[in-house]
C-alpha atoms as a PDB file:
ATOM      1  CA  UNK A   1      -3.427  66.011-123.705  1.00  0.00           C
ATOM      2  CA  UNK A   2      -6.492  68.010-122.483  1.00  0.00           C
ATOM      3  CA  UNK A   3      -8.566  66.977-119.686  1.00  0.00           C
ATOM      4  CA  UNK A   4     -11.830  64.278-121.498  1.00  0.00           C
ATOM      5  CA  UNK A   5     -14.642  66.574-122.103  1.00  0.00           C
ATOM      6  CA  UNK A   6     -17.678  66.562-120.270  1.00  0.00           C
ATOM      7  CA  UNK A   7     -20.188  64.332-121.359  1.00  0.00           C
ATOM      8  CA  UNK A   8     -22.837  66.588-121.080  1.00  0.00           C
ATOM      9  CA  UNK A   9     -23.805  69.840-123.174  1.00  0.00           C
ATOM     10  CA  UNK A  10     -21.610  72.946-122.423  1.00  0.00           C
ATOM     11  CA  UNK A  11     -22.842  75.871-120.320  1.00  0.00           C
ATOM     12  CA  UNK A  12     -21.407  78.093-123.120  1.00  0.00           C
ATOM     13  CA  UNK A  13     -19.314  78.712-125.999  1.00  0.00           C
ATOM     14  CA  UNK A  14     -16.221  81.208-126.608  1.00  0.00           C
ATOM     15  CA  UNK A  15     -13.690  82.059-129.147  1.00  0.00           C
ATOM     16  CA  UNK A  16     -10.146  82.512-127.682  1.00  0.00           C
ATOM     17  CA  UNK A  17      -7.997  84.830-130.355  1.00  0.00           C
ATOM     18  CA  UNK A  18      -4.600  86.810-129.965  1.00  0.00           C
ATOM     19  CA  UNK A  19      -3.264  85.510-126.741  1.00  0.00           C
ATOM     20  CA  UNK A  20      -0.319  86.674-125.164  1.00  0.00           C
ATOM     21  CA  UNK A  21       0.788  84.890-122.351  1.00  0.00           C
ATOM     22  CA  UNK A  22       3.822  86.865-120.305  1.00  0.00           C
ATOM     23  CA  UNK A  23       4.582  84.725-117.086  1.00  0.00           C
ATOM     24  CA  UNK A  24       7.433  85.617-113.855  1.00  0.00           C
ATOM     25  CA  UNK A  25       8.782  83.223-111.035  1.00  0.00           C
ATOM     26  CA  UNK A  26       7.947  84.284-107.735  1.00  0.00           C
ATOM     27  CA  UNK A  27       8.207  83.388-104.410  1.00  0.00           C
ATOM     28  CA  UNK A  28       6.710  80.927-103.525  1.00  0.00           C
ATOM     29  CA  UNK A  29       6.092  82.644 -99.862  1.00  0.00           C
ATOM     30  CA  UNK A  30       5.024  85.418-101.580  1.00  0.00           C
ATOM     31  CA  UNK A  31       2.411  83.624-103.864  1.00  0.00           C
ATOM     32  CA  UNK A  32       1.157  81.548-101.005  1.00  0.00           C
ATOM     33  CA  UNK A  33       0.242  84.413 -98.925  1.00  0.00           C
ATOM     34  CA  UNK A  34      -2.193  85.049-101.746  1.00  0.00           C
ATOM     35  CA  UNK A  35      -3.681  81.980-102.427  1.00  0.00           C
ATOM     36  CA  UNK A  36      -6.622  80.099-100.671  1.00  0.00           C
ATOM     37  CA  UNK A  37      -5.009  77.346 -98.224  1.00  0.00           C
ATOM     38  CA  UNK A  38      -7.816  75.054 -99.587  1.00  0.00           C
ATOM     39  CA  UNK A  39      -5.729  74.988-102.577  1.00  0.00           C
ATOM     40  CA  UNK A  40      -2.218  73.580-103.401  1.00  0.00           C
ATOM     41  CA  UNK A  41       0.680  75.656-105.570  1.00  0.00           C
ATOM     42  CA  UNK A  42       1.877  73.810-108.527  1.00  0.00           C
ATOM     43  CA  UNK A  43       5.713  74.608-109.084  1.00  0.00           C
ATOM     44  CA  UNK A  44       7.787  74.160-111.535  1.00  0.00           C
ATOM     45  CA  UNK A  45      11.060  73.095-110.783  1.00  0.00           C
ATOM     46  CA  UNK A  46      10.508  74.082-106.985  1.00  0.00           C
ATOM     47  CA  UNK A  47       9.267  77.695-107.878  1.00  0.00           C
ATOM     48  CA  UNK A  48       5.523  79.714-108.339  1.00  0.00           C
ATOM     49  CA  UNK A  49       4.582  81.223-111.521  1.00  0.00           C
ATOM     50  CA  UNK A  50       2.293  84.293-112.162  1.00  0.00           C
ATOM     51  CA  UNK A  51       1.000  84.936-115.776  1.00  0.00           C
ATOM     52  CA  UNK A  52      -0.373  87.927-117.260  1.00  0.00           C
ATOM     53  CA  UNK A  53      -2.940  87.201-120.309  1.00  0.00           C
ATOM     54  CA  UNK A  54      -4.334  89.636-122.684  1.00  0.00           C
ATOM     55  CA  UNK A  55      -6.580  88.451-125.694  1.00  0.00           C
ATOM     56  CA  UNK A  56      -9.618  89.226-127.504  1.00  0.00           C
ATOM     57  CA  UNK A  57     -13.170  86.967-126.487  1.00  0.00           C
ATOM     58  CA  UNK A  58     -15.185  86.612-129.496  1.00  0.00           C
ATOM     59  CA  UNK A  59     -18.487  84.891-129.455  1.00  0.00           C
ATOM     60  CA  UNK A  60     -18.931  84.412-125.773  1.00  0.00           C
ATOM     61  CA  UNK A  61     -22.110  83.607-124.960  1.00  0.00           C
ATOM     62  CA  UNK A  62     -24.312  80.917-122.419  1.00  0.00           C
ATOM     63  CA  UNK A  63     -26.063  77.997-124.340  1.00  0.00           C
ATOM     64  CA  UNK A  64     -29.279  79.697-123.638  1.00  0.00           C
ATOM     65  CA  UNK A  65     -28.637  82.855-125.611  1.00  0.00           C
ATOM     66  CA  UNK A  66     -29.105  83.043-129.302  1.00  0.00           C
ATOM     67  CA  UNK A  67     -25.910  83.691-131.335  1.00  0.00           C
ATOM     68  CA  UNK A  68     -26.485  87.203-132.591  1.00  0.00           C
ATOM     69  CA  UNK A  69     -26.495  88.493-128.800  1.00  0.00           C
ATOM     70  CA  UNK A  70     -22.959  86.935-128.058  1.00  0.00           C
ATOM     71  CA  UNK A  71     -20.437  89.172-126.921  1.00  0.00           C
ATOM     72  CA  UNK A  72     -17.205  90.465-128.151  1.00  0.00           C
ATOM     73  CA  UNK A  73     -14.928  92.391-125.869  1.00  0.00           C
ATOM     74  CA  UNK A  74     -11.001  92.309-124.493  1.00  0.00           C
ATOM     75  CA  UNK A  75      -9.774  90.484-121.521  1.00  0.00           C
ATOM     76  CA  UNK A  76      -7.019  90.557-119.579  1.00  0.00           C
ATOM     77  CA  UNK A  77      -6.246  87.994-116.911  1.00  0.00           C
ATOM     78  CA  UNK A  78      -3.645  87.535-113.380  1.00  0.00           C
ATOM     79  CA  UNK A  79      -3.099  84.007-112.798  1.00  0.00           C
ATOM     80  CA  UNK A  80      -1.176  81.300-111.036  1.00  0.00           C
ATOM     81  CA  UNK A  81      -1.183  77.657-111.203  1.00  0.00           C
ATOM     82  CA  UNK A  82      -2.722  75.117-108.836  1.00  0.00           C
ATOM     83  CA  UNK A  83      -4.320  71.615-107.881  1.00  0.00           C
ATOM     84  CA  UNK A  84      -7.257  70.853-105.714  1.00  0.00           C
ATOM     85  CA  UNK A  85      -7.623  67.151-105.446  1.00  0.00           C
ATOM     86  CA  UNK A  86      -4.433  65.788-107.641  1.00  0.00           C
ATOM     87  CA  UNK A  87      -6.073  68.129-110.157  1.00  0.00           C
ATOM     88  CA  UNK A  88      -4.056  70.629-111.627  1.00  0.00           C
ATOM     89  CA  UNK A  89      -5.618  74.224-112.850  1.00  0.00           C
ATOM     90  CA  UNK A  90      -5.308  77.978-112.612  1.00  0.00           C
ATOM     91  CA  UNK A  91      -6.653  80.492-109.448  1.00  0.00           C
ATOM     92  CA  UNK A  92      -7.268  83.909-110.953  1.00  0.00           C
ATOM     93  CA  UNK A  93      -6.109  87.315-109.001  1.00  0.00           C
ATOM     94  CA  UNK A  94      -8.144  89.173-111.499  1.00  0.00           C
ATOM     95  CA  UNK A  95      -9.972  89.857-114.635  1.00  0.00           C
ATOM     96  CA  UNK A  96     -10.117  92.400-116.444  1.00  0.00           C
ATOM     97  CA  UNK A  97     -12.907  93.357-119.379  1.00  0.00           C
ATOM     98  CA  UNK A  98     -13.604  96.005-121.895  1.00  0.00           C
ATOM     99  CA  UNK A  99     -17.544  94.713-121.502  1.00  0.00           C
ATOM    100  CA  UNK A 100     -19.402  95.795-118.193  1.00  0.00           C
ATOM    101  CA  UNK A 101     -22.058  93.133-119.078  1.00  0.00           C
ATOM    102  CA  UNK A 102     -19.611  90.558-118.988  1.00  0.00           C
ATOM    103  CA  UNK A 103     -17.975  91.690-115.768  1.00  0.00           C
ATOM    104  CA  UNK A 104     -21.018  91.603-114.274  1.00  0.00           C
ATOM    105  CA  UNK A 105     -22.188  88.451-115.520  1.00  0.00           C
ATOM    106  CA  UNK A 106     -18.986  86.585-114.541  1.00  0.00           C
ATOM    107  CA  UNK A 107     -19.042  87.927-111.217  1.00  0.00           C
ATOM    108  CA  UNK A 108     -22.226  86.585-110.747  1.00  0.00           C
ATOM    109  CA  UNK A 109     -22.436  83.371-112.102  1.00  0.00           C
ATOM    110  CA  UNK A 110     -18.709  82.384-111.514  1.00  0.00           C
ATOM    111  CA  UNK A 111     -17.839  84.205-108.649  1.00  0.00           C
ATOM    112  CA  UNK A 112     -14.324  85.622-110.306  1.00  0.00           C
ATOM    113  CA  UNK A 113     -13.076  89.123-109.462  1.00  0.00           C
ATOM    114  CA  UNK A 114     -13.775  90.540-112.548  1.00  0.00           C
ATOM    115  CA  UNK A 115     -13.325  94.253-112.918  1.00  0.00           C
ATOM    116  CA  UNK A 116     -13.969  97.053-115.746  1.00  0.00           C
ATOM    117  CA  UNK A 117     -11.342  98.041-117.818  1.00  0.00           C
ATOM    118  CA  UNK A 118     -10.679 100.462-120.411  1.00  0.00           C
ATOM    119  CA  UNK A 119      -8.832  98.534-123.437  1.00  0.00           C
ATOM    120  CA  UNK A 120      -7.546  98.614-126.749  1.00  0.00           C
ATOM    121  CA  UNK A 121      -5.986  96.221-129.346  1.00  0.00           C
ATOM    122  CA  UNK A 122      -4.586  96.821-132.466  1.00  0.00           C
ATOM    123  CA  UNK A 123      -3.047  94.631-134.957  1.00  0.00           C
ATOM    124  CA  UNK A 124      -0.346  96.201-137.679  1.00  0.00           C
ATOM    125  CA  UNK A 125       1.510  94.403-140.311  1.00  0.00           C
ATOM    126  CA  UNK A 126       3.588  92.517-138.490  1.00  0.00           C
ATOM    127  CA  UNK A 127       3.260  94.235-134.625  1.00  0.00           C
ATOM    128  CA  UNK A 128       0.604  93.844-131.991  1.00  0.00           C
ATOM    129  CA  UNK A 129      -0.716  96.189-129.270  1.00  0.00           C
ATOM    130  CA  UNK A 130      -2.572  95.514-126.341  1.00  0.00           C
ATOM    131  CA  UNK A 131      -3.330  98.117-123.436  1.00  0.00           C
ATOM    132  CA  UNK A 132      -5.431  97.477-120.772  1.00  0.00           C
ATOM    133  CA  UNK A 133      -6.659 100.637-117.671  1.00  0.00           C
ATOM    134  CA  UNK A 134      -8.436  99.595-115.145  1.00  0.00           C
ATOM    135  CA  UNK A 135     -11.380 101.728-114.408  1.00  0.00           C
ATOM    136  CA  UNK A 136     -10.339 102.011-110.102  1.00  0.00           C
ATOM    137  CA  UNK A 137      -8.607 104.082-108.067  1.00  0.00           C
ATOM    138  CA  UNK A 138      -5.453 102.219-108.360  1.00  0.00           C
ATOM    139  CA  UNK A 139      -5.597 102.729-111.957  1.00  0.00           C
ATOM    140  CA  UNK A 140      -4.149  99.650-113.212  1.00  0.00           C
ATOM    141  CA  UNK A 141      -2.527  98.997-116.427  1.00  0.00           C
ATOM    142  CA  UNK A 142      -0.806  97.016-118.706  1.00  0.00           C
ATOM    143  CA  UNK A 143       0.675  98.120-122.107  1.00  0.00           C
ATOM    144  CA  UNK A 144       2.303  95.405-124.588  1.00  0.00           C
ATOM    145  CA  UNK A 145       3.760  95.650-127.868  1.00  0.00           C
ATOM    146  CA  UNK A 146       5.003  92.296-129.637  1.00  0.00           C
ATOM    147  CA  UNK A 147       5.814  90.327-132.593  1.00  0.00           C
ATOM    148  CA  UNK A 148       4.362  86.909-133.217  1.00  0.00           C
ATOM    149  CA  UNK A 149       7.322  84.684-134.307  1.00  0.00           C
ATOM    150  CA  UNK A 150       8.345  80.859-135.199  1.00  0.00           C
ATOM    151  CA  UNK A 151       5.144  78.399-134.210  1.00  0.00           C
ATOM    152  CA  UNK A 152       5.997  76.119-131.858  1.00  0.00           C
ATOM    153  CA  UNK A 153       3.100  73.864-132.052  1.00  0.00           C
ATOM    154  CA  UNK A 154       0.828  72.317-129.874  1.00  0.00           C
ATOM    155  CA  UNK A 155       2.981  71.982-126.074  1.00  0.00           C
ATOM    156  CA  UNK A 156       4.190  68.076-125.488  1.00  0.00           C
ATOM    157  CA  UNK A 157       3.080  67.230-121.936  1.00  0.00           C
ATOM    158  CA  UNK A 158       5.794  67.450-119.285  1.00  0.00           C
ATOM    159  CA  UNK A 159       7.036  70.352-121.131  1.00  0.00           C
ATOM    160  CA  UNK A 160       7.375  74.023-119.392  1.00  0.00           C
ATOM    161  CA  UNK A 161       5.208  75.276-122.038  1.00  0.00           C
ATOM    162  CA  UNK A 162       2.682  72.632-121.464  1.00  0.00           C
ATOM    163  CA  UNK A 163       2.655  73.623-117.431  1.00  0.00           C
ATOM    164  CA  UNK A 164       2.409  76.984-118.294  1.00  0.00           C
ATOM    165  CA  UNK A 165      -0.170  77.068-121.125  1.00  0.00           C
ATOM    166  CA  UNK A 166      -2.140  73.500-121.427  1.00  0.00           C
ATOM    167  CA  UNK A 167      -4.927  74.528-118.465  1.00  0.00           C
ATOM    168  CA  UNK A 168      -8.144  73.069-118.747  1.00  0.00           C
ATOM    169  CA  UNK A 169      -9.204  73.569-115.287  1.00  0.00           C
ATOM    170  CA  UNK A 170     -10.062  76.904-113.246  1.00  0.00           C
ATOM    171  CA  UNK A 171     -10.422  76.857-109.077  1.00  0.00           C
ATOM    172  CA  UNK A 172     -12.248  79.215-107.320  1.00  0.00           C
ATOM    173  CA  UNK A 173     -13.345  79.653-103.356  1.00  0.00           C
ATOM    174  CA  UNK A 174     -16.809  80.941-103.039  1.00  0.00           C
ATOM    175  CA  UNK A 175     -17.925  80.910 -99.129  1.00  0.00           C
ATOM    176  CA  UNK A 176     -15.765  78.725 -98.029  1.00  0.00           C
ATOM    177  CA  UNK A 177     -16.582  76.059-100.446  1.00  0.00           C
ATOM    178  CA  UNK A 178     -13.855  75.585-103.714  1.00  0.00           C
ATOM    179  CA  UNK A 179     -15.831  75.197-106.705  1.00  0.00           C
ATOM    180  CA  UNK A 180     -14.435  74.038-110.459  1.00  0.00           C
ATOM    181  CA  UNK A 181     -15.184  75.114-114.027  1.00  0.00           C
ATOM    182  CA  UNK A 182     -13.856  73.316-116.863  1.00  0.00           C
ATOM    183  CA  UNK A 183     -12.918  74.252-120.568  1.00  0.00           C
ATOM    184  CA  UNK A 184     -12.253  72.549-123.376  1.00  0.00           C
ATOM    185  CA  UNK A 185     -10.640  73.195-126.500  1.00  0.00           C
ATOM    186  CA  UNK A 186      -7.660  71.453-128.735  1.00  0.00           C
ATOM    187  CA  UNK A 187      -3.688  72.796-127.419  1.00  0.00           C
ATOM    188  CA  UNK A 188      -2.815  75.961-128.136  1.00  0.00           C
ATOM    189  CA  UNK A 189      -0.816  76.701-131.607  1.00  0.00           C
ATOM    190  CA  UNK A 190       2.118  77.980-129.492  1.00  0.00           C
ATOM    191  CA  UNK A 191       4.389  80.683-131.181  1.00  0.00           C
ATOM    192  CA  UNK A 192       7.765  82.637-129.941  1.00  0.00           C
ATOM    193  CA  UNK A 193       7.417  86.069-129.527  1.00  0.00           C
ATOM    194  CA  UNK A 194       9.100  89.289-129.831  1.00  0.00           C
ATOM    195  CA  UNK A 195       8.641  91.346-126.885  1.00  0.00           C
ATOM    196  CA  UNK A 196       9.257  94.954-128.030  1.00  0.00           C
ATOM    197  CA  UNK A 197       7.849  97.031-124.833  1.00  0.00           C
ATOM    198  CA  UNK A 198       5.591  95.408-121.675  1.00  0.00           C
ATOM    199  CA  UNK A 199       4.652  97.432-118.506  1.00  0.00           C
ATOM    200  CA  UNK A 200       2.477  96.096-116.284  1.00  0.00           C
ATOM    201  CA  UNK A 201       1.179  97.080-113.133  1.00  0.00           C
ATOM    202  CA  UNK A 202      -1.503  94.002-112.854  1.00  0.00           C
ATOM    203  CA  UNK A 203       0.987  91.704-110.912  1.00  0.00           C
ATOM    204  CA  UNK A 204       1.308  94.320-107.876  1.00  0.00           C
ATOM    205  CA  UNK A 205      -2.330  95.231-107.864  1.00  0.00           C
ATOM    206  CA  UNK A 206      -3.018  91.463-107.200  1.00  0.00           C
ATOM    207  CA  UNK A 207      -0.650  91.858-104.444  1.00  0.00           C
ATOM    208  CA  UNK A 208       2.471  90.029-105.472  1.00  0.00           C
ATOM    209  CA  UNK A 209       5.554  92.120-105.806  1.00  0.00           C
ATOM    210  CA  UNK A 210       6.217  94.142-109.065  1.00  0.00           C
ATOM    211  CA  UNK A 211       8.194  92.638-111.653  1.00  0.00           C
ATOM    212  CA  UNK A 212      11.399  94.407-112.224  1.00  0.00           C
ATOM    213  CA  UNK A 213      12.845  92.618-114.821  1.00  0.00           C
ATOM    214  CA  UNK A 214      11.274  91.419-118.623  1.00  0.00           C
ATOM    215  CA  UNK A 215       9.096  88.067-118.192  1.00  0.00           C
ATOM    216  CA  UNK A 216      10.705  84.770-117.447  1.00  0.00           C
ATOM    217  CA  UNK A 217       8.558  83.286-120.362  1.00  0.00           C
ATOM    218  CA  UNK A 218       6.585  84.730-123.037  1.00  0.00           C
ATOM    219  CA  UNK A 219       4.565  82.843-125.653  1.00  0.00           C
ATOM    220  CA  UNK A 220       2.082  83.838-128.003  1.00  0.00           C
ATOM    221  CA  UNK A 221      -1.309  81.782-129.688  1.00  0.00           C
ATOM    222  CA  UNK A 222      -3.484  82.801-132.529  1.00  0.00           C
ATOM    223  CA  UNK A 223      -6.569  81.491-130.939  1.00  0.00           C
ATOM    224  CA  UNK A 224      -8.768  78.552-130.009  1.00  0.00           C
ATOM    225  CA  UNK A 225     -12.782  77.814-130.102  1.00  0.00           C
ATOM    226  CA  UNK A 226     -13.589  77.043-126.257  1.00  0.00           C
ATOM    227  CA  UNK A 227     -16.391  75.178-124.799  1.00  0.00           C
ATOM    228  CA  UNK A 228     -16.904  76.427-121.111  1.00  0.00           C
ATOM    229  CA  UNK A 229     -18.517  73.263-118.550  1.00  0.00           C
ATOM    230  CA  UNK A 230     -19.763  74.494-114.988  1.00  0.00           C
ATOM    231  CA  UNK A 231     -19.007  76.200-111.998  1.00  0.00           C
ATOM    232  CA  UNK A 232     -19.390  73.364-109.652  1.00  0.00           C
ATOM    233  CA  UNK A 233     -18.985  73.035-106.195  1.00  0.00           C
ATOM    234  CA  UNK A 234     -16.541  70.613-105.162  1.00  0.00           C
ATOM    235  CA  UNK A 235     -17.607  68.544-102.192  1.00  0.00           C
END
């Protein structure tokens, strides 16, 4: 089940919707050239996973601002999956947003290497588009075209969908010093998908080597309403 909320008011509020999540095995030499020593990789079944996540953000706002200035722009995020502590959670290789507010906000205030992106989404009858450009030099990019199909349900724990997906906690290393944010929000409503085309070129811009092959695991999820708890600096 997800990690007990905080018991104290959230720093701010988000609406998850239209999340694909594509993920590859890598090796784990390779992925642990990338990540901070401070923190530990969490395998499954002896090997690293990196996961590439495009979705819309509705509503995201801090508790101090007023509801009608909340923000609504695309993400797309380069992950893999570690504990600090016993404590299991996600290190991010990058960000990327369609909202230059936001990437400068979140750089800020959470210390994540957010970055500016030009994106798109587009939903047809039955077919969904995402396409993400990173606004660099390197030129970036991700372009996805899938299917939603049978729901799965919410992920049983000890499950590989539940390591992949159920992540309530995110690490970071700011100065030397790993800090922790926490989110909370009920288990995704897991569905198969359809891949029908994906090329990305986020996993080699984070460093790791290109995948050359269609993703190890793909899963899709309608959406969840997310309350977002520090950063805090873990001592």
């Amino acid at each position: 089940m997800p990690l007990e909320r905080p018991d104290q008011a959230p720093s701010g509020t988000q609406r998850w919707r239209d999340l694909l999540f594509a993920h590859w095995a890598i090796e784990v030499e390779a992925m642990r050239a990338l990540v901070p020593a401070e923190l530990e990789l969490d395998l499954w079944e002896g090997r690293a996973y990196v996961g590439v996540v495009p979705f819309v953000m509705r509503d995201i706002r801090p508790a101090w601002l007023p509801r009608f200035m909340a923000l609504d722009f695309l993400e797309t995020n380069v992950r893999t999956y570690v504990t600090y502590r016993g404590r299991p959670g996600v290190y991010f290789f990058s960000l990327d947003a369609s909202s230059r507010l936001a990437v400068k906000a979140a750089r800020w205030g959470w210390g994540l290497p957010y970055f500016l992106a030009t994106m798109t989404f587009e939903r047809g009858e039955a077919e969904l588009a995402y396409s993400t450009t990173r606004r660099d030099p390197a030129a970036s990019a991700l372009h996805a075209r899938y299917r939603p199909g049978r729901s799965l349900g919410a992920s049983a724990p000890g499950t590989f969908e539940y390591f992949l997906l159920e992540r309530y906690l995110l690490f970071s290393l700011r100065r030397g010093v790993v800090h922790e944010g926490q989110v909370h929000h009920v288990p995704y409503p897991a569905q198969e998908v359809e891949l029908i085309s994906l090329e990305d070129g986020l996993v080699a811009a984070a460093g790791l080597p290109a995948p050359a092959r269609p993703p190890d695991a793909v899963h899709y999820a309608s959406g969840v309403d997310v309350e977002v708890f520090g950063p805090w600096a873990v001592r």
